[in-house]
PDB file of N, CA and C in Angstrom:
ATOM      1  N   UNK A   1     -32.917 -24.556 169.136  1.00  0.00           N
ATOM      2  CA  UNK A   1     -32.698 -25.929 169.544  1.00  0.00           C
ATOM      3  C   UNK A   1     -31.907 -25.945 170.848  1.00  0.00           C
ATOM      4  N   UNK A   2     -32.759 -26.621 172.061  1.00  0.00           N
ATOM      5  CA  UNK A   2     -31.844 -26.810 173.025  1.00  0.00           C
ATOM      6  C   UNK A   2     -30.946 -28.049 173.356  1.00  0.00           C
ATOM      7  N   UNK A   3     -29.426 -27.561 173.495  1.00  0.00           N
ATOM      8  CA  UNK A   3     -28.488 -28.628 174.009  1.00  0.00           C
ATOM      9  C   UNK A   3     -28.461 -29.446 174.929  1.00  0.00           C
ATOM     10  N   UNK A   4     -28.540 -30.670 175.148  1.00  0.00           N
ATOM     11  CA  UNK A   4     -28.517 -31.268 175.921  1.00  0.00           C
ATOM     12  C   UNK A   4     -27.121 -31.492 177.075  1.00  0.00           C
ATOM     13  N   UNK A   5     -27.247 -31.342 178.272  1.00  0.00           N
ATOM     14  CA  UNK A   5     -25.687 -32.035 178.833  1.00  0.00           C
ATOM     15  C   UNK A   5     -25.766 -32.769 178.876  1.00  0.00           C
ATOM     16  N   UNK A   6     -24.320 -33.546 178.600  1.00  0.00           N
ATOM     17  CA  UNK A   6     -23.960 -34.350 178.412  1.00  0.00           C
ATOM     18  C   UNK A   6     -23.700 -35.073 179.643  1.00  0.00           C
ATOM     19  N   UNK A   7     -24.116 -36.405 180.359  1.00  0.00           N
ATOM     20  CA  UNK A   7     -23.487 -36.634 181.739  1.00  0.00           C
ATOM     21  C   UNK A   7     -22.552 -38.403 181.328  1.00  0.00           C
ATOM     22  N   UNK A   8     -21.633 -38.433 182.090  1.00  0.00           N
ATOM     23  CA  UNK A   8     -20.414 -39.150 182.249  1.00  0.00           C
ATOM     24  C   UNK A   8     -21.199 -40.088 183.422  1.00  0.00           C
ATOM     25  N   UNK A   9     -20.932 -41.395 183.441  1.00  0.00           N
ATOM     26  CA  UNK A   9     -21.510 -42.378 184.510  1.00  0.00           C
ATOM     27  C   UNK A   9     -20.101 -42.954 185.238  1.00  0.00           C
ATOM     28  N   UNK A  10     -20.098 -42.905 186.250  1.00  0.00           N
ATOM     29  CA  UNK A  10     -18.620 -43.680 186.887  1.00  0.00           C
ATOM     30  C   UNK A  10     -18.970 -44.815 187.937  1.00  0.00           C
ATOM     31  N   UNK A  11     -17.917 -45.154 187.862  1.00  0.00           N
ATOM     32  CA  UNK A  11     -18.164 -46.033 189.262  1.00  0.00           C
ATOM     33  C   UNK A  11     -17.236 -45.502 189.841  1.00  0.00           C
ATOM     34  N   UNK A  12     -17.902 -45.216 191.611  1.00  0.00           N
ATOM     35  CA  UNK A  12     -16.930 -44.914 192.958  1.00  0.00           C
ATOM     36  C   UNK A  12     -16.511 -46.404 193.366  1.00  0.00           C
ATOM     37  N   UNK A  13     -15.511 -46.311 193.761  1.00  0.00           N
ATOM     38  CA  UNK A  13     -14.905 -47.261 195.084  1.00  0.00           C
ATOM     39  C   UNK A  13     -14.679 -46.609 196.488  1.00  0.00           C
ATOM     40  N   UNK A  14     -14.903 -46.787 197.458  1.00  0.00           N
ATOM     41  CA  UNK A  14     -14.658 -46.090 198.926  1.00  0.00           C
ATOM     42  C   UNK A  14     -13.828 -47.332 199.677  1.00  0.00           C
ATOM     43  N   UNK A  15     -12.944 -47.029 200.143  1.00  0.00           N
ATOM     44  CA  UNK A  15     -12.040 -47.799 201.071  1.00  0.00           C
ATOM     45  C   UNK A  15     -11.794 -47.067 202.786  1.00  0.00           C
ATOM     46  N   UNK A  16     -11.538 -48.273 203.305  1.00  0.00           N
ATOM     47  CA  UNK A  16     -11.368 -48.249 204.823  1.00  0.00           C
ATOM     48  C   UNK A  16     -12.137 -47.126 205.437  1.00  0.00           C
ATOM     49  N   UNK A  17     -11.661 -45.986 205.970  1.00  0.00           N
ATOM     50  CA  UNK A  17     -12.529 -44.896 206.879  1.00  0.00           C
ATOM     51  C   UNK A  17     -13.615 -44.202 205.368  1.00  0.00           C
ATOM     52  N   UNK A  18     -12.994 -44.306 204.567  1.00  0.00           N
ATOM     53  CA  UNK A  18     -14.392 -43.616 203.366  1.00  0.00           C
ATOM     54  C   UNK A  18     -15.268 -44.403 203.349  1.00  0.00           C
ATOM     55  N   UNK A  19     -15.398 -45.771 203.336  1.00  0.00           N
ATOM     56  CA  UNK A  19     -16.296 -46.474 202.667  1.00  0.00           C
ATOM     57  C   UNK A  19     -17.036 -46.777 204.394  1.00  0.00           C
ATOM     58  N   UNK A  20     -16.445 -46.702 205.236  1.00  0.00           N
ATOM     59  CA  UNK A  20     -17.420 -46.320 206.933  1.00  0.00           C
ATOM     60  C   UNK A  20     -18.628 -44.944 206.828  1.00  0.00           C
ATOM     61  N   UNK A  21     -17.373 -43.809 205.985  1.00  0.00           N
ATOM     62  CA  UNK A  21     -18.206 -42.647 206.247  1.00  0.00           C
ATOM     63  C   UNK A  21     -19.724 -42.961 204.937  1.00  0.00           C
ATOM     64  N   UNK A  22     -19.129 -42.988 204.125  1.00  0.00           N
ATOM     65  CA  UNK A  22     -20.162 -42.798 203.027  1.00  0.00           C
ATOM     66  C   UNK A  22     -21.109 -44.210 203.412  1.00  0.00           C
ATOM     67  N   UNK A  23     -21.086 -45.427 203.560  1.00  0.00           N
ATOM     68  CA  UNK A  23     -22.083 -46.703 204.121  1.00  0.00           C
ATOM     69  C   UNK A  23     -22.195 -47.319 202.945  1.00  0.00           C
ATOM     70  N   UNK A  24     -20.724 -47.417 202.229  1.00  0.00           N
ATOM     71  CA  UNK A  24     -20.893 -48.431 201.106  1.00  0.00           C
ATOM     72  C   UNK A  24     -19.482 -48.268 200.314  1.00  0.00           C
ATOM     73  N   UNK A  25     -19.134 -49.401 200.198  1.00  0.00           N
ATOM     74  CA  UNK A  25     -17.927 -49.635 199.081  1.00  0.00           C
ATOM     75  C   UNK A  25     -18.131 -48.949 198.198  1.00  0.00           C
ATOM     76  N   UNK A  26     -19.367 -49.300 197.107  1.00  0.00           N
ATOM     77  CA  UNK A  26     -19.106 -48.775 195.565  1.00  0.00           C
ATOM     78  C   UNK A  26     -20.420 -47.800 195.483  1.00  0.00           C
ATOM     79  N   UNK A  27     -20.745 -46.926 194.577  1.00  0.00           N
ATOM     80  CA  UNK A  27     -21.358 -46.440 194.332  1.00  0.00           C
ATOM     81  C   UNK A  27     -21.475 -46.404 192.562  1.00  0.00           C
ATOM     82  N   UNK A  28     -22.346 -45.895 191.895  1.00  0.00           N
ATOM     83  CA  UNK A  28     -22.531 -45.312 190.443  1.00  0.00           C
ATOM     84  C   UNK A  28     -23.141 -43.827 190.400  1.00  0.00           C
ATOM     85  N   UNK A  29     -22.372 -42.953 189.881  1.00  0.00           N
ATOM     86  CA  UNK A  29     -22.635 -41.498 190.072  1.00  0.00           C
ATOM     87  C   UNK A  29     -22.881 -41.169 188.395  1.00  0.00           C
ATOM     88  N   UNK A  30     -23.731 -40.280 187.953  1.00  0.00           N
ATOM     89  CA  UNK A  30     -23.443 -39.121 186.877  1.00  0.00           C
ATOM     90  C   UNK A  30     -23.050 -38.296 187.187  1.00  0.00           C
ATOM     91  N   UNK A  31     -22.247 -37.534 186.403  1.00  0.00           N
ATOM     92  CA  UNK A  31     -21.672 -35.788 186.543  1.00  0.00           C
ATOM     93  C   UNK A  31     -21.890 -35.382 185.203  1.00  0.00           C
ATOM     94  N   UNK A  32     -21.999 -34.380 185.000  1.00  0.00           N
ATOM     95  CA  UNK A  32     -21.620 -33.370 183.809  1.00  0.00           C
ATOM     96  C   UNK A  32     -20.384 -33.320 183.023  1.00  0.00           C
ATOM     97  N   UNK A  33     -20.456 -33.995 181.682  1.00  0.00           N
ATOM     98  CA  UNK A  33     -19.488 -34.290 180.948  1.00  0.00           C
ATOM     99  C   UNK A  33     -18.358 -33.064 181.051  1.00  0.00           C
ATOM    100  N   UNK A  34     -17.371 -33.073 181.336  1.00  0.00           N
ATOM    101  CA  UNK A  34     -15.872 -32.293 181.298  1.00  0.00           C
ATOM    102  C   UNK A  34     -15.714 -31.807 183.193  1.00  0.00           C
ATOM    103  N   UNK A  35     -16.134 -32.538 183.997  1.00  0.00           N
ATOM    104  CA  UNK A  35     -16.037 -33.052 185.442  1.00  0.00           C
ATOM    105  C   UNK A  35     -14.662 -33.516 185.962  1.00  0.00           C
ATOM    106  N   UNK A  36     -14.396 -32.585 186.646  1.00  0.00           N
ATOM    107  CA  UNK A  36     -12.503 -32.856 186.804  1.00  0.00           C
ATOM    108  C   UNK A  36     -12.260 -34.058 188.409  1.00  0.00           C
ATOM    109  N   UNK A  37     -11.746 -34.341 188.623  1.00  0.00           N
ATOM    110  CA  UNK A  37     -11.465 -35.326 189.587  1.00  0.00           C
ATOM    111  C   UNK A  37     -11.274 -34.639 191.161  1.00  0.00           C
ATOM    112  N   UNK A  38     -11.243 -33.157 191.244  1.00  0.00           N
ATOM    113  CA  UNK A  38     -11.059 -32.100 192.000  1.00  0.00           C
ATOM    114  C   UNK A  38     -12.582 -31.407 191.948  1.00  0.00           C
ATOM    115  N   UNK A  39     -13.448 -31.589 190.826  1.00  0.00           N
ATOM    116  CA  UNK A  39     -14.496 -31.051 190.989  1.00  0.00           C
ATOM    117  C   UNK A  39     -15.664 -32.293 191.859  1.00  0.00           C
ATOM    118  N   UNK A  40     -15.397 -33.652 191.408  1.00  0.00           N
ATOM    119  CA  UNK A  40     -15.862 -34.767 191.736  1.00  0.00           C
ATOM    120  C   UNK A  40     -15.585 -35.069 193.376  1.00  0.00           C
ATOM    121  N   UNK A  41     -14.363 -34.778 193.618  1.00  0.00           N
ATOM    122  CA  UNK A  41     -14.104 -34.625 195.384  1.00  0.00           C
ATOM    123  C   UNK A  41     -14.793 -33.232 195.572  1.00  0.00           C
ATOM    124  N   UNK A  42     -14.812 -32.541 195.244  1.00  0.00           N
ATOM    125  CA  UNK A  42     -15.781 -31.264 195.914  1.00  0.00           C
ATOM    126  C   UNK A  42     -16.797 -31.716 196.206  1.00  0.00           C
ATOM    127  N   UNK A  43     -17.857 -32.546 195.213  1.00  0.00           N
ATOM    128  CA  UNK A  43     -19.137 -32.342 195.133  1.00  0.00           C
ATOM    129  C   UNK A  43     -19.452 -33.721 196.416  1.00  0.00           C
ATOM    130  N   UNK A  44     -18.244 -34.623 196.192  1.00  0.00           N
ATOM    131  CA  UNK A  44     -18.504 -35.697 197.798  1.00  0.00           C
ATOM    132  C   UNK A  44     -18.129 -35.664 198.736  1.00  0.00           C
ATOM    133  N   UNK A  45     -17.117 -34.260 199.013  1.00  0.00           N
ATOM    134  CA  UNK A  45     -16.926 -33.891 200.853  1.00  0.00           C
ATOM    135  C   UNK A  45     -17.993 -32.902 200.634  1.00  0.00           C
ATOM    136  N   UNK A  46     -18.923 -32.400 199.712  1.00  0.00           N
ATOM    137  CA  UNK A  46     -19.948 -31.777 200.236  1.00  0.00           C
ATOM    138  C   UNK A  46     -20.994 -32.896 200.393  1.00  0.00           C
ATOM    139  N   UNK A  47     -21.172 -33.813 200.044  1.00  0.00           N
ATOM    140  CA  UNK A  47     -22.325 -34.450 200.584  1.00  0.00           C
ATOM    141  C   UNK A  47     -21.983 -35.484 201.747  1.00  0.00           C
ATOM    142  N   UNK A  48     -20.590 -36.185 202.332  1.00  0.00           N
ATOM    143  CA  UNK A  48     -19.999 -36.386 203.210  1.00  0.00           C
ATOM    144  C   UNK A  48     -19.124 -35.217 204.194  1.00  0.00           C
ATOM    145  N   UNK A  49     -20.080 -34.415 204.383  1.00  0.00           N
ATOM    146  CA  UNK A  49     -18.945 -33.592 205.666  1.00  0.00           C
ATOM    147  C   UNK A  49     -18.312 -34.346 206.496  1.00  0.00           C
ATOM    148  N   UNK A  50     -18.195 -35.714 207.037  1.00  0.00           N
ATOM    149  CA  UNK A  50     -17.430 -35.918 208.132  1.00  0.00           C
ATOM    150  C   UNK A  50     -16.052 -36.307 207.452  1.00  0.00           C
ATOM    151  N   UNK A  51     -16.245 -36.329 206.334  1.00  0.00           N
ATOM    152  CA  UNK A  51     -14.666 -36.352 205.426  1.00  0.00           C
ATOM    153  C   UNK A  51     -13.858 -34.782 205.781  1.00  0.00           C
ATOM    154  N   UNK A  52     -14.049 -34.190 206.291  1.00  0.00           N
ATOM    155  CA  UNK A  52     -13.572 -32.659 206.513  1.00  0.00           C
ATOM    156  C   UNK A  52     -12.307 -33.245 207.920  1.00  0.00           C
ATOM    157  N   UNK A  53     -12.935 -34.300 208.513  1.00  0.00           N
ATOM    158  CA  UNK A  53     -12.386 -34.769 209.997  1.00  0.00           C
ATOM    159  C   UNK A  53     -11.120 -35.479 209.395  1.00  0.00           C
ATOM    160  N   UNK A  54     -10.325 -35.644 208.535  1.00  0.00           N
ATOM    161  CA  UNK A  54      -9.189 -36.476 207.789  1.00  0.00           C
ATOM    162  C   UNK A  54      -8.240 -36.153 207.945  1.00  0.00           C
ATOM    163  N   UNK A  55      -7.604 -36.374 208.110  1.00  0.00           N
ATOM    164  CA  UNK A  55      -6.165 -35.552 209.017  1.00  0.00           C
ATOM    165  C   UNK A  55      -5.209 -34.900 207.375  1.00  0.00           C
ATOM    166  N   UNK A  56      -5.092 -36.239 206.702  1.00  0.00           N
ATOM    167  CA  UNK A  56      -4.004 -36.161 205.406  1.00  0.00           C
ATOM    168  C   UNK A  56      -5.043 -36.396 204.183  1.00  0.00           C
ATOM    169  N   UNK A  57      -4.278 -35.811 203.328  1.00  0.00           N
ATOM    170  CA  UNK A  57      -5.076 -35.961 201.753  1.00  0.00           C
ATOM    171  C   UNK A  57      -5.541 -36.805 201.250  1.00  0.00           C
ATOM    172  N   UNK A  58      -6.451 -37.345 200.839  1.00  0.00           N
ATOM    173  CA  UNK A  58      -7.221 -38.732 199.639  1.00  0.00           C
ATOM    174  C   UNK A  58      -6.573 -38.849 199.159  1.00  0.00           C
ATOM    175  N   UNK A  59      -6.381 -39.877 198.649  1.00  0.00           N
ATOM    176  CA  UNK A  59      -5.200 -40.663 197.204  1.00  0.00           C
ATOM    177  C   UNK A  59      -6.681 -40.690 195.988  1.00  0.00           C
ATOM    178  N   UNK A  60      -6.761 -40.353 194.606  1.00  0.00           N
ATOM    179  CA  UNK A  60      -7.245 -40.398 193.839  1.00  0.00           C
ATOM    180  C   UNK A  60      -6.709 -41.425 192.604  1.00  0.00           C
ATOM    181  N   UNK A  61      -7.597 -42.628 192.175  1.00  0.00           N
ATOM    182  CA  UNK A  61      -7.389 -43.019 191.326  1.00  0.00           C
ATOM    183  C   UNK A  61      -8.188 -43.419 190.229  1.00  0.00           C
ATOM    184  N   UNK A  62      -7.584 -42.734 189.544  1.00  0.00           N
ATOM    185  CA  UNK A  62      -9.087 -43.154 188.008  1.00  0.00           C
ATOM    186  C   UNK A  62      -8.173 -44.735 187.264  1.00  0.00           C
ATOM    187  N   UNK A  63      -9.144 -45.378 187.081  1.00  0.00           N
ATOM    188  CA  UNK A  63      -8.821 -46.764 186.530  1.00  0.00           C
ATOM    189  C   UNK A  63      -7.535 -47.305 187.137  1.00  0.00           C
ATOM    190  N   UNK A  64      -7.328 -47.620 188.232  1.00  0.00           N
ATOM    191  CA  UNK A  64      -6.394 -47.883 188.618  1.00  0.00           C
ATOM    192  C   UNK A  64      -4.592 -46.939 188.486  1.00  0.00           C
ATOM    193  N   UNK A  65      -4.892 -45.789 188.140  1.00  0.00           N
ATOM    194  CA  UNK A  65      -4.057 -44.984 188.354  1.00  0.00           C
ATOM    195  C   UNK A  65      -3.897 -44.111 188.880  1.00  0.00           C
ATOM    196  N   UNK A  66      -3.165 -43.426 189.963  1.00  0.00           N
ATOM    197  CA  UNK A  66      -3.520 -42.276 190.931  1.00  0.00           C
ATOM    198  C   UNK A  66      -3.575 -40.624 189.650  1.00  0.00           C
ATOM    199  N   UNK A  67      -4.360 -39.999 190.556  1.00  0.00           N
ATOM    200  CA  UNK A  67      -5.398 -38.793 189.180  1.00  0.00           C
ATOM    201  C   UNK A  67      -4.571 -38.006 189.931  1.00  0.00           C
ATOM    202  N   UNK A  68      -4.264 -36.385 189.272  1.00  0.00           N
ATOM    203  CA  UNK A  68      -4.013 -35.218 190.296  1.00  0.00           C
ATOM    204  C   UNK A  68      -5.870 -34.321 190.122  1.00  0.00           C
ATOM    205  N   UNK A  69      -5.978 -33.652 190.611  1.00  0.00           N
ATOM    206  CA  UNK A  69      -7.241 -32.753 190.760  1.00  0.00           C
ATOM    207  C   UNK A  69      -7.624 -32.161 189.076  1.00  0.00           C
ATOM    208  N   UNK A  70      -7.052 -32.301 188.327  1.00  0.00           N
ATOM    209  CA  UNK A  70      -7.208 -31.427 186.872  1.00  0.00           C
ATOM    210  C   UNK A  70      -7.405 -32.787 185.674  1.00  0.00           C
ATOM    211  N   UNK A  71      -7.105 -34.049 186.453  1.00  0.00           N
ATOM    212  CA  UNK A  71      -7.454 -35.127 185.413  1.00  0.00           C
ATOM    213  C   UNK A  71      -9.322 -34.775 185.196  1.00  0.00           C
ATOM    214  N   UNK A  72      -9.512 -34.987 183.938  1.00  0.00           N
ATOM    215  CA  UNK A  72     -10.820 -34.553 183.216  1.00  0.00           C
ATOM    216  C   UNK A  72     -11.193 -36.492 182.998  1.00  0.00           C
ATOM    217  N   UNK A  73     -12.636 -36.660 183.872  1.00  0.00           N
ATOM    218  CA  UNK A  73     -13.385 -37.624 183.915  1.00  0.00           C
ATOM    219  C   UNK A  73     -14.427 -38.019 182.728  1.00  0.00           C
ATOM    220  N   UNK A  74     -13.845 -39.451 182.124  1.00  0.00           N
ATOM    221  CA  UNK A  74     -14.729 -40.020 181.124  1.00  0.00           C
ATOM    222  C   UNK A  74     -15.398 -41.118 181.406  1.00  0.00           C
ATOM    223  N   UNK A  75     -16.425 -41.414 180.555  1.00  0.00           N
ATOM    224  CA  UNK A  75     -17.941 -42.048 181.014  1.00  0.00           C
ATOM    225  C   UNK A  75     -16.879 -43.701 181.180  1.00  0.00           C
ATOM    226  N   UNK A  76     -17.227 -44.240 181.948  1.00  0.00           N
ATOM    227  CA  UNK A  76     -17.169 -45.064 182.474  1.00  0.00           C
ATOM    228  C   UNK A  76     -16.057 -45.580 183.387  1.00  0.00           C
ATOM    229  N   UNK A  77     -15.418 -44.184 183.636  1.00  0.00           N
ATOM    230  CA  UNK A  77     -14.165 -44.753 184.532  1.00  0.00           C
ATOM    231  C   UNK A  77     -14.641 -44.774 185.840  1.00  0.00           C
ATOM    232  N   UNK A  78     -13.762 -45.509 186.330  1.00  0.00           N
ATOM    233  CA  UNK A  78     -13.790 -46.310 188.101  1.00  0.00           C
ATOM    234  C   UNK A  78     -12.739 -45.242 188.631  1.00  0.00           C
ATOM    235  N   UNK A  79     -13.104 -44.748 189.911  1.00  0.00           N
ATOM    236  CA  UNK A  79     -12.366 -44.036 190.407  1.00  0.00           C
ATOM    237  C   UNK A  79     -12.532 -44.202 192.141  1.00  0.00           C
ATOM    238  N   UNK A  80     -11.081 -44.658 192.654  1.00  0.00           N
ATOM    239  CA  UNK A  80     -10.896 -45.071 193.972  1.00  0.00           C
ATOM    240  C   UNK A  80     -10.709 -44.244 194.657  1.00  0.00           C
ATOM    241  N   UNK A  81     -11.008 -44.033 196.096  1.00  0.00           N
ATOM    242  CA  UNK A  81     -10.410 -43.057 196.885  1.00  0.00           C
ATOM    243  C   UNK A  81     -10.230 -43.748 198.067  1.00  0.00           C
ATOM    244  N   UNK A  82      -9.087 -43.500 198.213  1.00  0.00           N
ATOM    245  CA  UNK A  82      -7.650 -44.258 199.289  1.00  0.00           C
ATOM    246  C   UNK A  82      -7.373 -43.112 200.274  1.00  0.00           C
ATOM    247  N   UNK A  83      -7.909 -43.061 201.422  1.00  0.00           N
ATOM    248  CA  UNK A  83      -7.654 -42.886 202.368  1.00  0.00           C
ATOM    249  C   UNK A  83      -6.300 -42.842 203.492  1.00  0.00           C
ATOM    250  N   UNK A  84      -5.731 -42.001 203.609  1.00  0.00           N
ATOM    251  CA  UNK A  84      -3.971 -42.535 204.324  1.00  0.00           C
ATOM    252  C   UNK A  84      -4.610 -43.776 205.622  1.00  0.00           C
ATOM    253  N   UNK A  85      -3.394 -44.417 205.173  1.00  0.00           N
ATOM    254  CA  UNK A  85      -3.106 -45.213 205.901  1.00  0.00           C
ATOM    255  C   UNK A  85      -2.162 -45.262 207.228  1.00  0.00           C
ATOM    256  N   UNK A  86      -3.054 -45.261 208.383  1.00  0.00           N
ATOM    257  CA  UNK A  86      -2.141 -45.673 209.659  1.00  0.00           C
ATOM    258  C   UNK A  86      -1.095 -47.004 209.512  1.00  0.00           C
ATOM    259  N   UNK A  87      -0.699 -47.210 210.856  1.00  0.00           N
ATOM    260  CA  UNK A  87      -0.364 -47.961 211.332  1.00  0.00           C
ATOM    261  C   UNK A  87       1.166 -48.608 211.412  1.00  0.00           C
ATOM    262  N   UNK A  88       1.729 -49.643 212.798  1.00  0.00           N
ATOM    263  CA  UNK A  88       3.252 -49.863 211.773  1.00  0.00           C
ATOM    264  C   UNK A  88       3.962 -49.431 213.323  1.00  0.00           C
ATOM    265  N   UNK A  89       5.283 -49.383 213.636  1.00  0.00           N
ATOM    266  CA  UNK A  89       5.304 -49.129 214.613  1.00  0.00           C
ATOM    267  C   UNK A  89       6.374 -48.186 214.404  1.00  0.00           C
ATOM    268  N   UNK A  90       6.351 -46.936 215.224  1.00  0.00           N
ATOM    269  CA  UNK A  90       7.521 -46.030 215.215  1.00  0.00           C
ATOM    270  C   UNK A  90       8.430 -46.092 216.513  1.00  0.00           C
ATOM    271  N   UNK A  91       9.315 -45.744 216.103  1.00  0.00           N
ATOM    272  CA  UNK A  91      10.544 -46.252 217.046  1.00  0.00           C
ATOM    273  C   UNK A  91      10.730 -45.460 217.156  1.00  0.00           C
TER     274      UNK A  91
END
């Protein structure tokens, strides 16, 4: 008997310079059930290379909470990626 994988459905959010690079706010992705939040940014600066051009780190948030890279992704969470923010004036 063969096993089936299991896939997890999410919703992306893309903000400010992400949501320029990728050509859309939201997206709906599957992954492979036990998909870490570090494996999920791998698999979209590989299909967005100009995300490589980012000076400072993504902010990750699953359901409105910021994720570290080892949070383990379940079927239907929303997960934001926040971009650093410029701007402001330095003195």
């Amino acid at each position: 008997m063969l096993l089936e994988e299991y896939q997890v459905r999410l919703v992306l959010r893309f903000f400010a310079g992400l949501r320029d690079i990728a050509g859309q706010s939201q997206m709906q992705l599957e992954v492979p059930e036990g998909t870490t939040v570090g494996r999920l940014q791998d698999l979209l600066w590989a299909r967005y290379p100009q995300t490589a051009s980012m000076a400072s780190p993504v902010l990750i948030a699953v359901n409105h909470e910021y994720a570290n890279p080892a949070t383990q992704l379940q079927d239907g969470d929303e997960i934001a990626f926040l971009p650093p923010v410029g701007g402001g004036q330095h003195v």
